[in-house]
N, C-alpha and C. Protein backbone atom coordinates (compact mmCIF):
# COMPACT_ATOMS: atom_id res chain seq x y z
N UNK A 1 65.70 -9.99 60.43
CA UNK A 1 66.01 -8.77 61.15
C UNK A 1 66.65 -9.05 62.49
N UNK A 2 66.71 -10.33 63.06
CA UNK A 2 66.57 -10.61 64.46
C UNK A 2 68.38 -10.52 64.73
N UNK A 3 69.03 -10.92 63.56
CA UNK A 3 70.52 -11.00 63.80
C UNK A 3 71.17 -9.43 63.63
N UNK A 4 70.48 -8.41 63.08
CA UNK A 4 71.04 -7.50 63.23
C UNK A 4 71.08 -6.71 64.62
N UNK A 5 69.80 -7.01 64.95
CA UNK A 5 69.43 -6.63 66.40
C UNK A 5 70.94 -7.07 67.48
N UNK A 6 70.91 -8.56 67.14
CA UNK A 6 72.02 -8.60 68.22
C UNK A 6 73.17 -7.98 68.00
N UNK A 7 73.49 -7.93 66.75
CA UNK A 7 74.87 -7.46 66.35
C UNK A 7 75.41 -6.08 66.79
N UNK A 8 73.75 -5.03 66.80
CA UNK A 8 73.35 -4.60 67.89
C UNK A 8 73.96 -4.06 69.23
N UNK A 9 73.22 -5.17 69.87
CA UNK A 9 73.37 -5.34 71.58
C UNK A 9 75.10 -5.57 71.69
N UNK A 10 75.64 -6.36 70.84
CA UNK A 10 77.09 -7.32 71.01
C UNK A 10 77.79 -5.53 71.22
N UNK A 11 77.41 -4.71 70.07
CA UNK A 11 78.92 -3.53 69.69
C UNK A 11 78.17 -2.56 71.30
N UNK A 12 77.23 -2.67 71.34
CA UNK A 12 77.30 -1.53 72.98
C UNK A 12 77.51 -2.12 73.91
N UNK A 13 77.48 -3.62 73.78
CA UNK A 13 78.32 -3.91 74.83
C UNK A 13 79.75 -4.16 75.16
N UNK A 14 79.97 -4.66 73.95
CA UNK A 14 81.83 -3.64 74.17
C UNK A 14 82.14 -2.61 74.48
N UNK A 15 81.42 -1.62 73.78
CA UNK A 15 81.60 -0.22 74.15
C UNK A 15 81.73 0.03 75.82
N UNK A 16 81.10 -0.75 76.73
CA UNK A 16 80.27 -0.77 77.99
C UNK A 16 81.76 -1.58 78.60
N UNK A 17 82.26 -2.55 78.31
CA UNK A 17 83.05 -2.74 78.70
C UNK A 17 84.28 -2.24 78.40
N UNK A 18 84.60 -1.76 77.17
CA UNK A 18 86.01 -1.05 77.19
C UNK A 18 86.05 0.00 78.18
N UNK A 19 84.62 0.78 78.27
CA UNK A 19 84.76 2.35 79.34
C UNK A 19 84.90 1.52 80.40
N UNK A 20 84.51 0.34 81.13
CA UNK A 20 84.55 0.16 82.27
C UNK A 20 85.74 -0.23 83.01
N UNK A 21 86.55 -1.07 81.48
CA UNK A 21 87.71 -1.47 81.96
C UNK A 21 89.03 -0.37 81.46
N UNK A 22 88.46 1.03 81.69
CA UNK A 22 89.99 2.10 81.97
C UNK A 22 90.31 2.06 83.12
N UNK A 23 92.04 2.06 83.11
CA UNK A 23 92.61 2.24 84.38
C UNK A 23 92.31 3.22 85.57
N UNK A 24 92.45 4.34 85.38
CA UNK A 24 92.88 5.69 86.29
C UNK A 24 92.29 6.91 85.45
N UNK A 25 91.71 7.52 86.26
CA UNK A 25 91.03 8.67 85.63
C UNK A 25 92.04 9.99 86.51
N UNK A 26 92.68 10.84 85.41
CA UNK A 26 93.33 12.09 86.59
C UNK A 26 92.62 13.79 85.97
N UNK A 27 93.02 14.43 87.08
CA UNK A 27 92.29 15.90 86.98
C UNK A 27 93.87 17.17 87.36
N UNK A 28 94.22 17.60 86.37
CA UNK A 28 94.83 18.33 86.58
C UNK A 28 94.35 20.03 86.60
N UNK A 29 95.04 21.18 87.73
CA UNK A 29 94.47 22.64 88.00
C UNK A 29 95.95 23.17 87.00
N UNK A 30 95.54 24.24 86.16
CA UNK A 30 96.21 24.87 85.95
C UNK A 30 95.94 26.41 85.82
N UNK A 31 96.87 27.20 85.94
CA UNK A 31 96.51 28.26 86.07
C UNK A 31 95.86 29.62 84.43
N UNK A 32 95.80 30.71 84.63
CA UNK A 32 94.85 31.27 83.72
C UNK A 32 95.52 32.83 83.79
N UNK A 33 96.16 33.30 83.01
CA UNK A 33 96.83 34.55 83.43
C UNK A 33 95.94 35.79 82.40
N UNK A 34 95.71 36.60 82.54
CA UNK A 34 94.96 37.57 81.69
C UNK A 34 95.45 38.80 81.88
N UNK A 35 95.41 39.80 81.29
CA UNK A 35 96.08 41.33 81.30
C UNK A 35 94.86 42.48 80.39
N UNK A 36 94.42 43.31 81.13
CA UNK A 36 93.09 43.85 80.63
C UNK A 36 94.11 45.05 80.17
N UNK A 37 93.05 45.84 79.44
CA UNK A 37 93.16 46.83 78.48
C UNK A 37 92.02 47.72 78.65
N UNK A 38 92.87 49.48 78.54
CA UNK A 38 91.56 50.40 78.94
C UNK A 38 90.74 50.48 77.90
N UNK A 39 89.53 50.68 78.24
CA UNK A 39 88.27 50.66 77.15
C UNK A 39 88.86 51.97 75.86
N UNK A 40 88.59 51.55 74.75
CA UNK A 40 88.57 52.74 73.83
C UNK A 40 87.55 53.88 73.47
N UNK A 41 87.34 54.76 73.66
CA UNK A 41 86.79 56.33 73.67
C UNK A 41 86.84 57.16 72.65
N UNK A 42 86.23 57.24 72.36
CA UNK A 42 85.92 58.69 70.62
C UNK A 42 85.48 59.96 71.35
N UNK A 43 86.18 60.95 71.21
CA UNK A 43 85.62 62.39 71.89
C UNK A 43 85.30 62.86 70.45
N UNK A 44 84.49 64.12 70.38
CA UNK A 44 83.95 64.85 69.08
C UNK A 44 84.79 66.13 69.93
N UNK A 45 85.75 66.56 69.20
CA UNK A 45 86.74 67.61 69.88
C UNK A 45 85.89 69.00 68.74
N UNK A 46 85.48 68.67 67.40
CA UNK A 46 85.00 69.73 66.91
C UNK A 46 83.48 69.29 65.76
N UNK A 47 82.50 69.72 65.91
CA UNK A 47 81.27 68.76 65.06
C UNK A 47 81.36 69.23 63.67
N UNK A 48 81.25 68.09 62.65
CA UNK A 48 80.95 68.75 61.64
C UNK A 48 80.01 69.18 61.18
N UNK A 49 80.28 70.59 60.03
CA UNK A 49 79.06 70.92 59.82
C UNK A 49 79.46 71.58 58.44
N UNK A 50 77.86 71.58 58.07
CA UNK A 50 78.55 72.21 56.59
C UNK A 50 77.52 73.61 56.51
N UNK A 51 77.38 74.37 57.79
CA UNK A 51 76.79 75.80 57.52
C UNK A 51 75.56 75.56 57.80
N UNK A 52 75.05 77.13 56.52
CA UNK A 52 74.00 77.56 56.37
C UNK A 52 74.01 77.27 54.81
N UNK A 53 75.29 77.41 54.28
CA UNK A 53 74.89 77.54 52.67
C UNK A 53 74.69 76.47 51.51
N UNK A 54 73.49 75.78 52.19
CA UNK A 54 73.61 74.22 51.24
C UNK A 54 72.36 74.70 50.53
N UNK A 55 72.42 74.82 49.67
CA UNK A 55 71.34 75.03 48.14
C UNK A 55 70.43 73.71 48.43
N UNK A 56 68.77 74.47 48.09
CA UNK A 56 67.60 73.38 48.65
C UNK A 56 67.44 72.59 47.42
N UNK A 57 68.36 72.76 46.02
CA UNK A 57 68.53 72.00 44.64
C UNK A 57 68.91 70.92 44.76
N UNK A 58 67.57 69.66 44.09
CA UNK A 58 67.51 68.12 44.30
C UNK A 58 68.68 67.72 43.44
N UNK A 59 69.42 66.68 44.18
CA UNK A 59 70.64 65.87 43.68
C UNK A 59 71.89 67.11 43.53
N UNK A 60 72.27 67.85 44.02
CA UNK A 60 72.77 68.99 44.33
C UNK A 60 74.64 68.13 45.16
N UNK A 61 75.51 68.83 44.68
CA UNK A 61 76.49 68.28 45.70
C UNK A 61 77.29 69.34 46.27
N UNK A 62 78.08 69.14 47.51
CA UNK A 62 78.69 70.30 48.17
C UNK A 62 79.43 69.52 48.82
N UNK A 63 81.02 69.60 48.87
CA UNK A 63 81.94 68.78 49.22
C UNK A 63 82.74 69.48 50.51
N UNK A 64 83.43 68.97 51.28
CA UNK A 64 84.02 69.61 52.39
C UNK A 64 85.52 69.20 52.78
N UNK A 65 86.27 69.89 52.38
CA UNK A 65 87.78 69.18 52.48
C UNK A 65 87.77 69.06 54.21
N UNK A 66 88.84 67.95 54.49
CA UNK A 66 89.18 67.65 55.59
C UNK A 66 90.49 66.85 55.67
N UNK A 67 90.89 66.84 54.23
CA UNK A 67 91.94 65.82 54.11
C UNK A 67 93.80 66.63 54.10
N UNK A 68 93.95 67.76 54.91
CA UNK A 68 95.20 68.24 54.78
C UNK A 68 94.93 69.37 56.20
N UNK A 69 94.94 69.14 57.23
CA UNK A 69 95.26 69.80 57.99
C UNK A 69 96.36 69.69 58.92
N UNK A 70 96.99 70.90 59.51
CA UNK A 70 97.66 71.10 60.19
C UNK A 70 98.48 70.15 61.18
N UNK A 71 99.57 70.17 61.70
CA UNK A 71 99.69 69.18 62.77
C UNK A 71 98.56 69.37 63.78
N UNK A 72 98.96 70.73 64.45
CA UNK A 72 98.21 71.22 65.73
C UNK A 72 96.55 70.34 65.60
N UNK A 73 95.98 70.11 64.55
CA UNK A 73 94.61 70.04 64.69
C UNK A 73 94.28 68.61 64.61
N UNK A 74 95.68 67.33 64.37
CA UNK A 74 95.78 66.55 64.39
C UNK A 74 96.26 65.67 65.56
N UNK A 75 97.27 66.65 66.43
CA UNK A 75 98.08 66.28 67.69
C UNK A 75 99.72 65.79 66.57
N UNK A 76 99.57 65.96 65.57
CA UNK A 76 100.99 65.16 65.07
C UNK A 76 102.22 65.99 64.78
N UNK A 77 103.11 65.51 64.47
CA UNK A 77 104.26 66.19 64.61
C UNK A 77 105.10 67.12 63.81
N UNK A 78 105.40 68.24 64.36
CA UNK A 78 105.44 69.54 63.66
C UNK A 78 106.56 69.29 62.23
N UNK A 79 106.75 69.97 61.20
CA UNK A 79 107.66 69.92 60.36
C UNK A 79 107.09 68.33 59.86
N UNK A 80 105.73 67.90 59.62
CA UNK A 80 105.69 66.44 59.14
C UNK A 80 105.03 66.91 57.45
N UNK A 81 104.70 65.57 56.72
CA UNK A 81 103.55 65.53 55.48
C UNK A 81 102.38 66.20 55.68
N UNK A 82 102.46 66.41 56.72
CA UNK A 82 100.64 67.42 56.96
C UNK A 82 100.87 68.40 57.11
N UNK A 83 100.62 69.26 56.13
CA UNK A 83 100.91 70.88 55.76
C UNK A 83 100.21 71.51 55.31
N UNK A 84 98.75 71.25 55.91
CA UNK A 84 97.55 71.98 55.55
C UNK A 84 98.08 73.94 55.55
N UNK A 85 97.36 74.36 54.63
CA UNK A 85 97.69 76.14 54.70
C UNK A 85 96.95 76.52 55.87
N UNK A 86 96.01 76.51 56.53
CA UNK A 86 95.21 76.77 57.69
C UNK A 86 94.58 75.58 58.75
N UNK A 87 94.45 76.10 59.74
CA UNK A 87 94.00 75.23 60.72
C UNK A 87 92.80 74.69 60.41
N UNK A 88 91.98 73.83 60.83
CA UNK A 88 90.66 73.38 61.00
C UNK A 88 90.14 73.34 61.83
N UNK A 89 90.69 73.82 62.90
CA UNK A 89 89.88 73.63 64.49
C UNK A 89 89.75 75.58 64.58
N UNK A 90 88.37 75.58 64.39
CA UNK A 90 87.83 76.48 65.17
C UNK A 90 87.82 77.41 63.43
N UNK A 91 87.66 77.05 62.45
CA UNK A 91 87.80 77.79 61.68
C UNK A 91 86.69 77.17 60.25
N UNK A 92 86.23 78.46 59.69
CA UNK A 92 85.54 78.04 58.85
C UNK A 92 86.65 77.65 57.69
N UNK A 93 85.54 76.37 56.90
CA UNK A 93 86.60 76.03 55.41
C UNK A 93 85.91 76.31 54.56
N UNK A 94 86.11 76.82 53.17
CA UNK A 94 85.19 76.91 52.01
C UNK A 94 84.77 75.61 51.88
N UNK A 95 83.45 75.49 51.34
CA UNK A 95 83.28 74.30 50.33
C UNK A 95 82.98 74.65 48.89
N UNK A 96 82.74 73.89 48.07
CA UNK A 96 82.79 73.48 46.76
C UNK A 96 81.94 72.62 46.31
N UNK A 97 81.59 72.99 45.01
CA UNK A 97 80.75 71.97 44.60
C UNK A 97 78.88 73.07 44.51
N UNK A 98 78.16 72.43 43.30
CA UNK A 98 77.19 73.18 43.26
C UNK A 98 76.02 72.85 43.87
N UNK A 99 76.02 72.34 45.10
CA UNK A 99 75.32 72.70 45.97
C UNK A 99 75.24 73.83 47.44
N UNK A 100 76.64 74.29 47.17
CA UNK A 100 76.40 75.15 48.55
C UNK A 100 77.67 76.29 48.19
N UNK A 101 77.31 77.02 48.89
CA UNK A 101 78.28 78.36 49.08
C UNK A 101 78.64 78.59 50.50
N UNK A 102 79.75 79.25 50.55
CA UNK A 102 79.83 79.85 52.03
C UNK A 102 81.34 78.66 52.50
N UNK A 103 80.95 78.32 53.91
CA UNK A 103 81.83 78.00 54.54
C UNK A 103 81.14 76.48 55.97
N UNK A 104 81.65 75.71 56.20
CA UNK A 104 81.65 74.60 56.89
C UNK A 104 82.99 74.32 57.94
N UNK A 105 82.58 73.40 59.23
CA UNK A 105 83.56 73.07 59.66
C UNK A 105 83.85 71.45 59.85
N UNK A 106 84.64 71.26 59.67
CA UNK A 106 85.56 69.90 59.22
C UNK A 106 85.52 69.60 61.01
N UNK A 107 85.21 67.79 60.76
CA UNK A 107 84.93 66.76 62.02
C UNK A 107 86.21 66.84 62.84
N UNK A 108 86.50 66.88 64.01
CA UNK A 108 87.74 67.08 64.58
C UNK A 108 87.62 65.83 65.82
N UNK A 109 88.16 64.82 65.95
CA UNK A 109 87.74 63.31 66.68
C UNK A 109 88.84 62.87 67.60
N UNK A 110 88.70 62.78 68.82
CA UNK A 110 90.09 62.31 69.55
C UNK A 110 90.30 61.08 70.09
N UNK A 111 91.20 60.27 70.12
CA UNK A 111 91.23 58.78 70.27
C UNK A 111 91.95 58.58 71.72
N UNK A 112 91.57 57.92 73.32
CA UNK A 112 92.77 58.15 74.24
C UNK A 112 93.05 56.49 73.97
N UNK A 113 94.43 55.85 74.22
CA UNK A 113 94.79 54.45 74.13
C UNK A 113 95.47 54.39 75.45
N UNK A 114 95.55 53.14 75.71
CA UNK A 114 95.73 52.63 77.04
C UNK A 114 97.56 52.91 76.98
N UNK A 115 98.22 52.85 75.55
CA UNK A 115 99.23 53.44 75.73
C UNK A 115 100.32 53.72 74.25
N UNK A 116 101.58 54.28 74.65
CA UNK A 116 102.12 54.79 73.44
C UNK A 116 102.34 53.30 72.97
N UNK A 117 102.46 53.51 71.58
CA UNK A 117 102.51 52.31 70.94
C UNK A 117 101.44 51.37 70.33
N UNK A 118 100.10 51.60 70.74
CA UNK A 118 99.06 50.95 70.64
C UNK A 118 98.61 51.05 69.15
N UNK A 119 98.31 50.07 69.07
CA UNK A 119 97.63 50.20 67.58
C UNK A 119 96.04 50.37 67.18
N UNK A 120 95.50 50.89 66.30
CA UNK A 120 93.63 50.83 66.64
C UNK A 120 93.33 51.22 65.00
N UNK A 121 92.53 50.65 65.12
CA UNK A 121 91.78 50.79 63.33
C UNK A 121 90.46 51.51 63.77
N UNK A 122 90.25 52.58 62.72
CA UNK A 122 89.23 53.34 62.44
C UNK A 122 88.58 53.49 61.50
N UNK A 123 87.34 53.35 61.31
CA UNK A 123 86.03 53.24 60.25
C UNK A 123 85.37 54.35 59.99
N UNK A 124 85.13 55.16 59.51
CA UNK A 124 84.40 56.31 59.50
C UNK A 124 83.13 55.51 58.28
N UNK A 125 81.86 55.84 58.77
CA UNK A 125 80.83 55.28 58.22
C UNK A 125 79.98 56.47 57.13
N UNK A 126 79.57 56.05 55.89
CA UNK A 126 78.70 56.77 54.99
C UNK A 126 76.92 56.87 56.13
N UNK A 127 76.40 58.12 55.80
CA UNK A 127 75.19 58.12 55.94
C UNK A 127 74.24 58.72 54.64
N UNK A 128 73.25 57.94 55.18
CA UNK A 128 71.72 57.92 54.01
C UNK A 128 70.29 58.20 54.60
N UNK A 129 69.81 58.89 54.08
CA UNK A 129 68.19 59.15 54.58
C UNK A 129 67.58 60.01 53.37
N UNK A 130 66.08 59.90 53.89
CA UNK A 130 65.38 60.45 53.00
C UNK A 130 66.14 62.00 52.11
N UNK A 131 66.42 62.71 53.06
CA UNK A 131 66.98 64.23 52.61
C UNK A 131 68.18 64.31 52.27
N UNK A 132 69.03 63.49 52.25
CA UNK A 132 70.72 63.69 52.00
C UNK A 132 71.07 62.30 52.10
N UNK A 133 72.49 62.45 51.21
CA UNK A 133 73.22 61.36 51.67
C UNK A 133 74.84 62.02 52.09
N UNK A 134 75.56 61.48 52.95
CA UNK A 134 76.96 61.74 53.31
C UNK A 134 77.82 60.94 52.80
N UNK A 135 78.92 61.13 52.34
CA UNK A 135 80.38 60.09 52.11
C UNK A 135 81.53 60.38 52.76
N UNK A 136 82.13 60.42 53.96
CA UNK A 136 83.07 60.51 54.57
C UNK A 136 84.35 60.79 53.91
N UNK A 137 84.31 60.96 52.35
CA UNK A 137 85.50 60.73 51.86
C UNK A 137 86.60 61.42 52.16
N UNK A 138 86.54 62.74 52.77
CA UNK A 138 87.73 63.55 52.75
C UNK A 138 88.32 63.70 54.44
N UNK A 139 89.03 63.12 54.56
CA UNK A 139 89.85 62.70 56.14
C UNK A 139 91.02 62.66 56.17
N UNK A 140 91.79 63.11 57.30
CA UNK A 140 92.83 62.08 57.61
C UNK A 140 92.88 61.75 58.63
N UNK A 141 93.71 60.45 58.75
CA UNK A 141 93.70 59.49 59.77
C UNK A 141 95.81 59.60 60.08
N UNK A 142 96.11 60.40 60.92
CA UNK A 142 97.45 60.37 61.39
C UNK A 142 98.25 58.86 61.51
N UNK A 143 99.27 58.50 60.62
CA UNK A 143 99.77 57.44 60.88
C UNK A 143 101.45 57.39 61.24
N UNK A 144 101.17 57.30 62.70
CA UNK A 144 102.63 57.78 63.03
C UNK A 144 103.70 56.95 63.18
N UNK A 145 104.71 57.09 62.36
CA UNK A 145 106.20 56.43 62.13
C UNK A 145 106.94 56.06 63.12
N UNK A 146 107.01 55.25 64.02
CA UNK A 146 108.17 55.05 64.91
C UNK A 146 109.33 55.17 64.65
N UNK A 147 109.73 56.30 65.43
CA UNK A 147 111.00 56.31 66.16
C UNK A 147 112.07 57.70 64.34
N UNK A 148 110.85 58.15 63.99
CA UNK A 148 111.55 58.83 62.67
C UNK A 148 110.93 60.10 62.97
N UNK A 149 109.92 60.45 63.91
CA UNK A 149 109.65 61.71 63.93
C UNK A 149 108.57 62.41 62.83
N UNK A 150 108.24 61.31 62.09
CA UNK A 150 107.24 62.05 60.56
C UNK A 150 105.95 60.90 61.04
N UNK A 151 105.06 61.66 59.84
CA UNK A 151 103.53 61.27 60.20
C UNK A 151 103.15 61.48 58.60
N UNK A 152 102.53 60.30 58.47
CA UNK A 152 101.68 60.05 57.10
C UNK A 152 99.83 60.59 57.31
N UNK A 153 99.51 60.84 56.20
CA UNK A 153 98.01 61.36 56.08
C UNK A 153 97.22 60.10 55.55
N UNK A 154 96.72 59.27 56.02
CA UNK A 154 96.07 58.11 55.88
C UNK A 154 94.74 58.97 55.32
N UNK A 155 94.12 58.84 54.49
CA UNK A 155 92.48 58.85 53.79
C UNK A 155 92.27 57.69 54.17
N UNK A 156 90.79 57.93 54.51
CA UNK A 156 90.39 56.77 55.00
C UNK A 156 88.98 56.19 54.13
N UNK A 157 88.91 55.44 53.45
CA UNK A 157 87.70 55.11 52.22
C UNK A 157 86.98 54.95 53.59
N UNK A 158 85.32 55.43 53.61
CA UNK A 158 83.91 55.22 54.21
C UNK A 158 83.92 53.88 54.23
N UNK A 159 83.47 53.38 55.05
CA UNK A 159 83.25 51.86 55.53
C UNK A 159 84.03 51.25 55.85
N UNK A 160 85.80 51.33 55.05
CA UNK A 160 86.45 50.44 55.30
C UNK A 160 87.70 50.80 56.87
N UNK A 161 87.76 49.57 57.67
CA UNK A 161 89.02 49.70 58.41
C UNK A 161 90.09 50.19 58.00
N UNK A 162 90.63 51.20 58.78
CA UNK A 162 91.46 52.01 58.50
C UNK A 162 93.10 52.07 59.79
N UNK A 163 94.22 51.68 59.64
CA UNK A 163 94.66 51.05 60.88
C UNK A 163 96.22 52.52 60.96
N UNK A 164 96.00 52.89 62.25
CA UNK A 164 97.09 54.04 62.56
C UNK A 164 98.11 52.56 62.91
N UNK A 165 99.04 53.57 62.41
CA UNK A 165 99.92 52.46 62.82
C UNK A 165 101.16 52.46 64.47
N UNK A 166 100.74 53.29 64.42
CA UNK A 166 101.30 53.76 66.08
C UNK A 166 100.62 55.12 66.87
N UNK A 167 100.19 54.92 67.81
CA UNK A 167 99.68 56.54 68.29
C UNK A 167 100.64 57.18 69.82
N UNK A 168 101.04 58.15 69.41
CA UNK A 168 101.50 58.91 70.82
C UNK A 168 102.90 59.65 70.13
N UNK A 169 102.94 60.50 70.82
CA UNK A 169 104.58 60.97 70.56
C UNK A 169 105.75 60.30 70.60
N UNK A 170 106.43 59.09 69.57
CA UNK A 170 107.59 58.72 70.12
C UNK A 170 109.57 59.16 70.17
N UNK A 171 109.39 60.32 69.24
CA UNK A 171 110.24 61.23 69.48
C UNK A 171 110.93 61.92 70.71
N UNK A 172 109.47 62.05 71.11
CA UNK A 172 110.26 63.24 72.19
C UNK A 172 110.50 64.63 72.22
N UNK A 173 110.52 65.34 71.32
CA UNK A 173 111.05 66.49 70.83
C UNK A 173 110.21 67.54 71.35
N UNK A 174 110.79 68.36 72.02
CA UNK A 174 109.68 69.52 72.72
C UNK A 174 109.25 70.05 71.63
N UNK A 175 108.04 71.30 72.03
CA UNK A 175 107.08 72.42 71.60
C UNK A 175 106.49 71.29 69.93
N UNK A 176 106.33 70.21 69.54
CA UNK A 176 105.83 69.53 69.01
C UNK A 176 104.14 69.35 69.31
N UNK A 177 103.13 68.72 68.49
CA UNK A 177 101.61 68.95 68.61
C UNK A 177 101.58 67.59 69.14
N UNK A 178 102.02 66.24 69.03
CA UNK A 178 102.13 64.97 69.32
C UNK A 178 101.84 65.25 71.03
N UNK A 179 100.83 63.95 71.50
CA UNK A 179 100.57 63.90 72.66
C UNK A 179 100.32 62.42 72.80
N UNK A 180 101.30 62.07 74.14
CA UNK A 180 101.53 60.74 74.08
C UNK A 180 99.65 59.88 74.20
N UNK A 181 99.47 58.66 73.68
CA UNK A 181 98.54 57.84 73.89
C UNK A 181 97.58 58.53 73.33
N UNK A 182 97.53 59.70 72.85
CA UNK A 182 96.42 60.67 71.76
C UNK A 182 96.75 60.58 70.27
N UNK A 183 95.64 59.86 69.76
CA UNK A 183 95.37 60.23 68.18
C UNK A 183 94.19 61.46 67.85
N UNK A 184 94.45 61.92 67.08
CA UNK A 184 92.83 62.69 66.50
C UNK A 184 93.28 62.52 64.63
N UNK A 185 91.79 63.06 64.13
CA UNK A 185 91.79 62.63 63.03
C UNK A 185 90.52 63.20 62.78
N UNK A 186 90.47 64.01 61.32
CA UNK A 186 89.84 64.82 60.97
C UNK A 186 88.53 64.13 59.69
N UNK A 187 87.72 64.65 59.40
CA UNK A 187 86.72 64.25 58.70
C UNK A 187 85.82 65.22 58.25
N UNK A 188 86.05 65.15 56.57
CA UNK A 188 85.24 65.86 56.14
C UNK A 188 84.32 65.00 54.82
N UNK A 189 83.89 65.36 53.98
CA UNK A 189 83.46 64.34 52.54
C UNK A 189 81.97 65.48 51.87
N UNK A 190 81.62 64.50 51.37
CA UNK A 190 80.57 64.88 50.12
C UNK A 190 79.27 64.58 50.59
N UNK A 191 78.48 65.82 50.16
CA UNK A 191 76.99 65.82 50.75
C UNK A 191 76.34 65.51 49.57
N UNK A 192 75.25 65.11 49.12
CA UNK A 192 74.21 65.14 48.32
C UNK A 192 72.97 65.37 48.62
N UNK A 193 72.53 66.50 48.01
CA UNK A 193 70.71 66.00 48.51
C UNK A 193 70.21 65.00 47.42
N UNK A 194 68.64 64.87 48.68
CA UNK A 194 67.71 64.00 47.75
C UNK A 194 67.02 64.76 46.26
N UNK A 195 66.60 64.08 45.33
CA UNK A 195 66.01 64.32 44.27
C UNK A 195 65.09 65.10 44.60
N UNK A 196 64.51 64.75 45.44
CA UNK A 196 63.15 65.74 45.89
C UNK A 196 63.93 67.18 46.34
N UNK A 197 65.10 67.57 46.57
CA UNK A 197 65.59 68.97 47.33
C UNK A 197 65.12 69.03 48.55
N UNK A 198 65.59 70.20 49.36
CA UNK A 198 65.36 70.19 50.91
C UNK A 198 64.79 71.77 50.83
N UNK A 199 63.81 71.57 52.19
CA UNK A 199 62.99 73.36 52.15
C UNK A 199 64.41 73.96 52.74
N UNK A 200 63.64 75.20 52.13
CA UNK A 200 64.97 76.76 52.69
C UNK A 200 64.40 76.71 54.28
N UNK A 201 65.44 77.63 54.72
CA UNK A 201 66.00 77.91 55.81
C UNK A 201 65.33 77.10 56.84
N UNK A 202 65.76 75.67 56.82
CA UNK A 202 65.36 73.83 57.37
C UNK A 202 66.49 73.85 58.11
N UNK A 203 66.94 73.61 59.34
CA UNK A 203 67.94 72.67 59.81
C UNK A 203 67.84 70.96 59.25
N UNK A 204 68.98 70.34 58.86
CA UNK A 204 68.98 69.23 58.66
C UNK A 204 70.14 68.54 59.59
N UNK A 205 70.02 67.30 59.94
CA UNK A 205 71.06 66.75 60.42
C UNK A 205 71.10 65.24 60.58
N UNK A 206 71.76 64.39 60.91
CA UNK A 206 71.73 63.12 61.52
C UNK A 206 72.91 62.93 61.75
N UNK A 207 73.45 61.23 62.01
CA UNK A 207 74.48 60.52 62.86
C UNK A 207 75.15 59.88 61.74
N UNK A 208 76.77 60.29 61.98
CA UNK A 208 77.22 58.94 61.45
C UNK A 208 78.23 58.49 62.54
N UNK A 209 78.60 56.96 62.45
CA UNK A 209 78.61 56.19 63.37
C UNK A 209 80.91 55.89 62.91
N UNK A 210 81.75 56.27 63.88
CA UNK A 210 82.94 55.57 63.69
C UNK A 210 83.28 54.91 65.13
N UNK A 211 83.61 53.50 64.37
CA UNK A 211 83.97 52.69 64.86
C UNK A 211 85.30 52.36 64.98
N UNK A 212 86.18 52.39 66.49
CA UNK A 212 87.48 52.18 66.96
C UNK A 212 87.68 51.25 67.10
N UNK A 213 88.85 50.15 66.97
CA UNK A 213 89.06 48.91 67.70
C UNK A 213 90.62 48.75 68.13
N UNK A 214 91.29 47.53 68.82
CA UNK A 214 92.27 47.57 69.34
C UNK A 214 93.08 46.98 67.98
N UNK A 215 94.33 46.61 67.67
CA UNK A 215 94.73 45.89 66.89
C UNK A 215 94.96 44.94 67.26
């Protein structure tokens, strides 16, 4: 064992002398340039809701369009693909589906960006609990065209990133709904109750959670 030992001692002491015998040690400063960005912000411009008329019948569904509204209720640009027949801001919508009757109002969400041009992906999240479940499915997410004046209706699948591809007015064009560095984007989807059903005349409610980011 005794010769491995040295063989050992021999390699750290090279080691010991190669570090000792470097020439010149140097330290160079260089500089660090950075450029910040304004924080991103979700306003709730209108809450959703789906009434009074949700049937207390277990596994029951009642759906809520949100996926064709107006420019005005979007901020996007007049004469575009979004040609909802009525507004959504400030107005009841039928729903559908045999859990509920009556009328609901569709999520109305405003985005400010640090500027025109910016890009930002949006998530709209499913919720679950004992009494209901939610699916975000029926939305749109404004995806505005540079420099053509039109705007696409992005659906946005629940969970997944969803990316506008430009936000703000870049047209120009007066008496238009487009507002520079403003997105909004609407949200509606599918309710279910639980198997067990929900008591009559109950308020129910909870959170679902969308998440903005920069591109």
């Amino acid at each position: 064992m005794q010769p491995n030992k040295t063989k050992i001692a021999l390699v750290i002491g090279a080691l010991f002398l190669g570090a000792s015998g470097a020439s010149n040690a140097v330290q160079g400063s260089f500089d660090i340039t950075i450029a910040t960005i304004a924080d991103l912000n979700v306003t709730e411009v209108q809450a959703l809701s789906f009434g009074s008329s949700v049937f207390t019948t277990g596994s029951s569904v009642c759906n809520l369009e949100g996926n064709d509204p107006l420019f005005g209720d979007v901020l996007a640009e007049d004469g575009t693909v979004i040609t909802g027949a009525t507004t959504y801001l400030a107005q009841d919508t039928a729903l559908s589906g045999s859990g509920c009757a009556g009328g609901g109002r569709v999520g109305i969400y405003e985005v400010v960006t640090a500027g025109v041009g910016d890009t930002i992906s949006v998530t709209v999240n499913s919720v679950s609990n004992a009494d209901f479940t939610f699916s975000p499915n029926s939305n749109c997410l404004p995806n505005y065209l540079p420099g053509t004046g039109a705007n696409a209706c992005l659906i946005m699948a629940p969970g997944v990133p969803n990316t506008s591809a430009v936000t703000g007015d870049l047209s120009g064009g007066a008496g238009e709904g487009a507002v520079d560095n403003t997105l909004r984007f609407t949200v509606g989807g599918t309710l279910t109750t639980a198997v067990g059903g929900l008591t009559a005349a109950t308020p129910y409610s909870d959170v679902f959670v969308i998440d903005v980011i920069y591109q």
